[in-house]
N, C-alpha and C. Protein backbone atom coordinates (compact mmCIF):
# COMPACT_ATOMS: atom_id res chain seq x y z
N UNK A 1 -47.13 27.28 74.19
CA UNK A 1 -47.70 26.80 75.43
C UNK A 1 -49.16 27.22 75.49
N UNK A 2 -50.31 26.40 76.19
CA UNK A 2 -51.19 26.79 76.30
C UNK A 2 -51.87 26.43 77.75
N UNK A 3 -52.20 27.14 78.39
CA UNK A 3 -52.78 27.14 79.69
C UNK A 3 -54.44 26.90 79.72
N UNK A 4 -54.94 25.67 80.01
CA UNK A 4 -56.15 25.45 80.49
C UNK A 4 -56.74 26.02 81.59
N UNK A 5 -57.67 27.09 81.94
CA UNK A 5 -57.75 27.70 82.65
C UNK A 5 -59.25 27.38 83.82
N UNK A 6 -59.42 26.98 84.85
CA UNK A 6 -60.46 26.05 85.16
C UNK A 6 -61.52 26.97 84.86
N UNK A 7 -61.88 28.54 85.11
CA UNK A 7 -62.69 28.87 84.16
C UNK A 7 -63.14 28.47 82.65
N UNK A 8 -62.53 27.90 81.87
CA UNK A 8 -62.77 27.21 80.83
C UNK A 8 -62.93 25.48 80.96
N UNK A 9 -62.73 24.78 81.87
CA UNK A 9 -63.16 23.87 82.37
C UNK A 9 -64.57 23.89 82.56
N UNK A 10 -64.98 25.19 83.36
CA UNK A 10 -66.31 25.05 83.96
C UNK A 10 -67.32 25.21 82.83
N UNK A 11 -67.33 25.92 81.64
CA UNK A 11 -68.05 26.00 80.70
C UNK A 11 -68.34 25.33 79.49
N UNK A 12 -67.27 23.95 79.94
CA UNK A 12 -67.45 23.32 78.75
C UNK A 12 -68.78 22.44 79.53
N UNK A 13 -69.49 23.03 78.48
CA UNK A 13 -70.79 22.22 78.82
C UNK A 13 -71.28 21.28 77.88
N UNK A 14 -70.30 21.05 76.95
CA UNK A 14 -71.13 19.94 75.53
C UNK A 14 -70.58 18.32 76.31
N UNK A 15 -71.02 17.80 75.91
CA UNK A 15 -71.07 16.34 76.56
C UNK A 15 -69.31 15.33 76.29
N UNK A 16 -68.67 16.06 75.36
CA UNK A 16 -67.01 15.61 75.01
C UNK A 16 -66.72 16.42 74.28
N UNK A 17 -65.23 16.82 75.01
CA UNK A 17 -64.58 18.08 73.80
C UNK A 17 -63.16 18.09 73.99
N UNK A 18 -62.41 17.81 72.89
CA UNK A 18 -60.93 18.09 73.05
C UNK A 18 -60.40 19.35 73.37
N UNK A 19 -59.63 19.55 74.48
CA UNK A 19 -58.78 20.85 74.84
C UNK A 19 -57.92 21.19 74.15
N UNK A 20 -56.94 20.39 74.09
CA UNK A 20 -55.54 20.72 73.32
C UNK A 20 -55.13 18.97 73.02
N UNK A 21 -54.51 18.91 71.71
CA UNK A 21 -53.59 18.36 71.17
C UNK A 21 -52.09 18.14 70.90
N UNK A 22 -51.07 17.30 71.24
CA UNK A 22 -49.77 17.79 71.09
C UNK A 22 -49.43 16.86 69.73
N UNK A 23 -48.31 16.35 69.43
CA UNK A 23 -47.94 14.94 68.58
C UNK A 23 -48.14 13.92 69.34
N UNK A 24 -48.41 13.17 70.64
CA UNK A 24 -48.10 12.91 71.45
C UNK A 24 -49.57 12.22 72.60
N UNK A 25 -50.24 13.23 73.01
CA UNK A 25 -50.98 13.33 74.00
C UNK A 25 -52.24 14.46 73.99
N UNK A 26 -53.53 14.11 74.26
CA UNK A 26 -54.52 14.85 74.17
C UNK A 26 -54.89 15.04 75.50
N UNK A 27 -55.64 16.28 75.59
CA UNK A 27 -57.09 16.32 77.07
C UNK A 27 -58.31 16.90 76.38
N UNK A 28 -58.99 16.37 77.18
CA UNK A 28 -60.18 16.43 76.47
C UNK A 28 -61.39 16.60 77.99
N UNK A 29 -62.44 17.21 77.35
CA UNK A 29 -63.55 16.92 78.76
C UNK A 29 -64.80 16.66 78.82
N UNK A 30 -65.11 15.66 79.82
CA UNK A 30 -66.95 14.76 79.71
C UNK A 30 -67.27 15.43 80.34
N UNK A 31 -68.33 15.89 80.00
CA UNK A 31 -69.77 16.28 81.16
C UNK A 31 -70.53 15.06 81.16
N UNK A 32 -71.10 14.82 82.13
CA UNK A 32 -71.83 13.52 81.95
C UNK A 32 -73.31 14.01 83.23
N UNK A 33 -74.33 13.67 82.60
CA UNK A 33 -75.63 14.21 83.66
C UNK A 33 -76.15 12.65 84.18
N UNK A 34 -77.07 13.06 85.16
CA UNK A 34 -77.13 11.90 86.18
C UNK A 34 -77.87 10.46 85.30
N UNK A 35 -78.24 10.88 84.27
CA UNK A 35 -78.66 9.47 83.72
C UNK A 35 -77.43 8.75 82.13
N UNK A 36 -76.43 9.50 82.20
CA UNK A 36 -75.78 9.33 80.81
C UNK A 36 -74.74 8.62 80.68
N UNK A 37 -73.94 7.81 80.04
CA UNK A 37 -73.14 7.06 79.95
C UNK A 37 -71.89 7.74 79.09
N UNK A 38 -70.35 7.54 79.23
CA UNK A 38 -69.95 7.86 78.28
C UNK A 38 -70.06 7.38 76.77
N UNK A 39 -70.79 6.41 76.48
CA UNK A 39 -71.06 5.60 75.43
C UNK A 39 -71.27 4.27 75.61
N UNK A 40 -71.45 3.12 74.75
CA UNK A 40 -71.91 2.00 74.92
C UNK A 40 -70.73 0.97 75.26
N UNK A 41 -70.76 -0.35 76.50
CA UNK A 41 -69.38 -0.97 76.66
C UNK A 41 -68.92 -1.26 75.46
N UNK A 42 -67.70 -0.34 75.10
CA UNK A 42 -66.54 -1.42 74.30
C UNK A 42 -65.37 -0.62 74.29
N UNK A 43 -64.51 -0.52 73.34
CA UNK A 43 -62.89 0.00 72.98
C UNK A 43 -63.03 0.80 71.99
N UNK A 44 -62.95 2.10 72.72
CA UNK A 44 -63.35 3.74 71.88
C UNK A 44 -62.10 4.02 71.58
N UNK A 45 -60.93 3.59 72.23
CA UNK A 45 -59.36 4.51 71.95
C UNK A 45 -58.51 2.64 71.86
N UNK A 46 -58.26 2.01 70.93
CA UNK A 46 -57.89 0.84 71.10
C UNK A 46 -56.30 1.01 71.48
N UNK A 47 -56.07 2.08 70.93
CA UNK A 47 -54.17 2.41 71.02
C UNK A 47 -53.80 3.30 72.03
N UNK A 48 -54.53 3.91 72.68
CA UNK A 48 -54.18 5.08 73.77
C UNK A 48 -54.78 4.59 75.28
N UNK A 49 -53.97 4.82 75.74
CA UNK A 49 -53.96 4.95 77.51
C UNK A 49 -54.81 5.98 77.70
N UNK A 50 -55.85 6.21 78.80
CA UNK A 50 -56.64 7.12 79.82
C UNK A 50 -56.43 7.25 80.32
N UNK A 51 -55.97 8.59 81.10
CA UNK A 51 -55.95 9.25 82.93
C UNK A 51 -57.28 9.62 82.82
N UNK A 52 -58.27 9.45 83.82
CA UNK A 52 -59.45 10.16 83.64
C UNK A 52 -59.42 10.39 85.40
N UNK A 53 -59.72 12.02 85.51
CA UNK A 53 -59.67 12.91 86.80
C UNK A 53 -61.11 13.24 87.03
N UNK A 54 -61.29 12.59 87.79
CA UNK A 54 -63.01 13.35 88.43
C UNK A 54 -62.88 14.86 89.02
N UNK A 55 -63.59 15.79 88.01
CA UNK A 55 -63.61 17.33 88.67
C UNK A 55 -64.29 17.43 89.63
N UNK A 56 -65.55 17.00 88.93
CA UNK A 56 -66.66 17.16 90.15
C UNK A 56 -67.87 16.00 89.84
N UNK A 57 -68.86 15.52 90.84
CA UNK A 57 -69.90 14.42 90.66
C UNK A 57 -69.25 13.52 91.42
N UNK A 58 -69.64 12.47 90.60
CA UNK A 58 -69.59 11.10 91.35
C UNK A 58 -69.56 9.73 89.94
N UNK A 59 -70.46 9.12 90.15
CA UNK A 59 -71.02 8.07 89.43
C UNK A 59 -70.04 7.11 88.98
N UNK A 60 -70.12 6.26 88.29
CA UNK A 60 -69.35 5.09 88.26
C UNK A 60 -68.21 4.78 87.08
N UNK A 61 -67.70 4.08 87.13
CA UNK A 61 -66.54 3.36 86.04
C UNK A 61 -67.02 1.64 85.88
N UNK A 62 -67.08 1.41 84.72
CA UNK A 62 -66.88 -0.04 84.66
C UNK A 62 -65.54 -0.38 83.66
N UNK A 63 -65.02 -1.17 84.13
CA UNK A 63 -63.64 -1.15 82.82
C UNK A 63 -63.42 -3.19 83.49
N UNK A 64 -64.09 -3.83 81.52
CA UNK A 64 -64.48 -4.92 81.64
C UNK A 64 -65.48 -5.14 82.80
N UNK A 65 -65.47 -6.04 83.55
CA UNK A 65 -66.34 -6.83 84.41
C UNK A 65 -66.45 -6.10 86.05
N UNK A 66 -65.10 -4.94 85.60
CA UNK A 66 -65.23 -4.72 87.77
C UNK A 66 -65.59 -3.15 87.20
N UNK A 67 -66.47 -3.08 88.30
CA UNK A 67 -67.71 -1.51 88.73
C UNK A 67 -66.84 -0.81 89.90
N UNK A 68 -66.36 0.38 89.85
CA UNK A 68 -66.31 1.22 90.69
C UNK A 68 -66.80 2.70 90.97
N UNK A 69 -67.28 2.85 92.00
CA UNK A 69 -67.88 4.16 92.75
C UNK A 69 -66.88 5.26 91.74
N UNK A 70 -67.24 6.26 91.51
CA UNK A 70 -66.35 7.60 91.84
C UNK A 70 -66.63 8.78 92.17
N UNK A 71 -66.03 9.52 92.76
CA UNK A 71 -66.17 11.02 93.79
C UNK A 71 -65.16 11.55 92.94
N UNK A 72 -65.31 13.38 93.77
CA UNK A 72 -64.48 14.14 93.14
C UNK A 72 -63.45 14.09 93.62
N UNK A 73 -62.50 14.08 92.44
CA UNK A 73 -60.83 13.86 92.85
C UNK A 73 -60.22 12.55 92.72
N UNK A 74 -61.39 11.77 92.25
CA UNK A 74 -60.28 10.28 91.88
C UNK A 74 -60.06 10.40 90.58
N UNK A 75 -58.67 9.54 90.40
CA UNK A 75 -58.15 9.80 89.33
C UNK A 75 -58.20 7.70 88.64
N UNK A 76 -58.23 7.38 87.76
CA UNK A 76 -58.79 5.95 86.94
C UNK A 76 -58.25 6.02 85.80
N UNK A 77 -56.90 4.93 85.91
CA UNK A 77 -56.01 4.69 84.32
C UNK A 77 -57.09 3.51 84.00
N UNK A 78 -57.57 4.20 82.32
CA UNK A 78 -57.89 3.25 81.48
C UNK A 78 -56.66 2.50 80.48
N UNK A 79 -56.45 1.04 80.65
CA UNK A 79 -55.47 0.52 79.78
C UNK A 79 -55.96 0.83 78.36
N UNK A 80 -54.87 1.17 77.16
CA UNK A 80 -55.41 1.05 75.78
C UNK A 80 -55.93 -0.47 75.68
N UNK A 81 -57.35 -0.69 74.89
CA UNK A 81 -57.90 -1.41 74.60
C UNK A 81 -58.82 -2.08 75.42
N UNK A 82 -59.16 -1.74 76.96
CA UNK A 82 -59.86 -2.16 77.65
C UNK A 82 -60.95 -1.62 77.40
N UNK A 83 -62.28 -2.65 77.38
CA UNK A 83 -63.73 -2.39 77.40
C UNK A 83 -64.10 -1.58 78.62
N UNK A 84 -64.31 -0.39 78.28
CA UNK A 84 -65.18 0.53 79.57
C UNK A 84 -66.47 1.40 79.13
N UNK A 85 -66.69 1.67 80.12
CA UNK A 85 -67.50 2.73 80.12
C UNK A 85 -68.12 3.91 82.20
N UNK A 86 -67.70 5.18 81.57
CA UNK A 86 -68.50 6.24 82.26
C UNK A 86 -69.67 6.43 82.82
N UNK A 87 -70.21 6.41 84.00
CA UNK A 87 -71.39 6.52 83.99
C UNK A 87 -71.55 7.78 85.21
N UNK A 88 -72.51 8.55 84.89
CA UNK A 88 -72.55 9.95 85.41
C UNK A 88 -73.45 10.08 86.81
N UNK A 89 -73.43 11.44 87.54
CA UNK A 89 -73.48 12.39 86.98
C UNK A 89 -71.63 12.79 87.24
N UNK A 90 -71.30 13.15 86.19
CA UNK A 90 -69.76 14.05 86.68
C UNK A 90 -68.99 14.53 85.63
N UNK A 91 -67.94 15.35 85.69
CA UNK A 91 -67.41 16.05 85.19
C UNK A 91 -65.86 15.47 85.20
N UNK A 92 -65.20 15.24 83.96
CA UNK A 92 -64.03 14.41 84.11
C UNK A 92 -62.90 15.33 83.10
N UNK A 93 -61.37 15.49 83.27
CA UNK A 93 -60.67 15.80 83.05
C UNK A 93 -59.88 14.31 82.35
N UNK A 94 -59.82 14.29 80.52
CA UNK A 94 -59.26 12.82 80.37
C UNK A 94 -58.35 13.58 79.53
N UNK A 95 -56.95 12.41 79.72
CA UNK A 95 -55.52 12.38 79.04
C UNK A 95 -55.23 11.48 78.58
N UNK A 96 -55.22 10.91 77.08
CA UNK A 96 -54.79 10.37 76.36
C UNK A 96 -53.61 9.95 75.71
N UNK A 97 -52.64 8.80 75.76
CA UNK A 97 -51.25 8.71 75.31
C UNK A 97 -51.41 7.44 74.77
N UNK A 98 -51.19 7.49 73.15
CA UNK A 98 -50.90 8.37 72.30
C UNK A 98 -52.35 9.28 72.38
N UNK A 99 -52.14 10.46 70.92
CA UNK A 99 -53.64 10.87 70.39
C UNK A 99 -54.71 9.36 70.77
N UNK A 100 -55.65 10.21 70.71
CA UNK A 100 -56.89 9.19 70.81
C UNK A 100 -58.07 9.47 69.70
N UNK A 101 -58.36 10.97 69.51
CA UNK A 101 -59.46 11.38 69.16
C UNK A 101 -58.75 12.87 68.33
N UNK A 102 -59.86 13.26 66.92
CA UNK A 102 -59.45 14.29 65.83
C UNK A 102 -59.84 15.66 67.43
N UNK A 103 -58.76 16.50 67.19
CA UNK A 103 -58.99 17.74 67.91
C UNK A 103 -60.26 18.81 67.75
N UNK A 104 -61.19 18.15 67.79
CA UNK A 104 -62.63 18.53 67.46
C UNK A 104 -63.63 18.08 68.83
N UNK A 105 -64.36 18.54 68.93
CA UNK A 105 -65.66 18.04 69.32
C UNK A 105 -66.72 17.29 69.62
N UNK A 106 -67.08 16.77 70.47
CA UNK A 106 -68.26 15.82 69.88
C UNK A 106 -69.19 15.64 71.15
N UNK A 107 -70.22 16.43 70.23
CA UNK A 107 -71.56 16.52 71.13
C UNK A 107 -72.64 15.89 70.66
């Protein structure tokens, strides 16, 4: 078992980082600053589902053609294979089913 502890939430300060891995299901966490995107529109996880949890911030979601606001505490299923993208400033808690991404890093 491993316990994510929101003290370790708060310090992940690199821009995407996997928490834990199972066979199964990942979490992972964005920092995103007021001008940054999670990456460019398209299909980053073509086989895995997104929960993505707003910790803290705001800023937007686009997933395909519809734009929505977000605050802290909304929570936004990405379908596997839908074109999206993140847009900041905020701090997001994401869950992946299946794996999505190697249990590494990426800043």
């Amino acid at each position: 078992m491993r316990v994510i502890r929101a003290a370790e939430l708060a310090k992940a300060g690199s821009f995407f980082r996997v928490l834990e891995t199972t066979d199964r299901a990942q979490v992972a966490v964005m920092t995103l600053g007021p001008e940054d995107v999670s990456g460019e529109m398209g299909t980053d996880h073509p086989q895995s589902d997104q929960v993505l949890f707003v910790l803290e911030g705001g800023g937007s979601v686009r997933i395909d053609d519809e734009v929505e606001e977000l605050h802290a505490g909304d929570v936004v299923i990405v379908p596997a294979g839908k074109p999206h993208q993140v847009r900041g400033p905020n701090r997001t808690l994401n869950f992946y089913a299946p794996v999505a991404y190697p249990n590494e890093s990426s800043d």
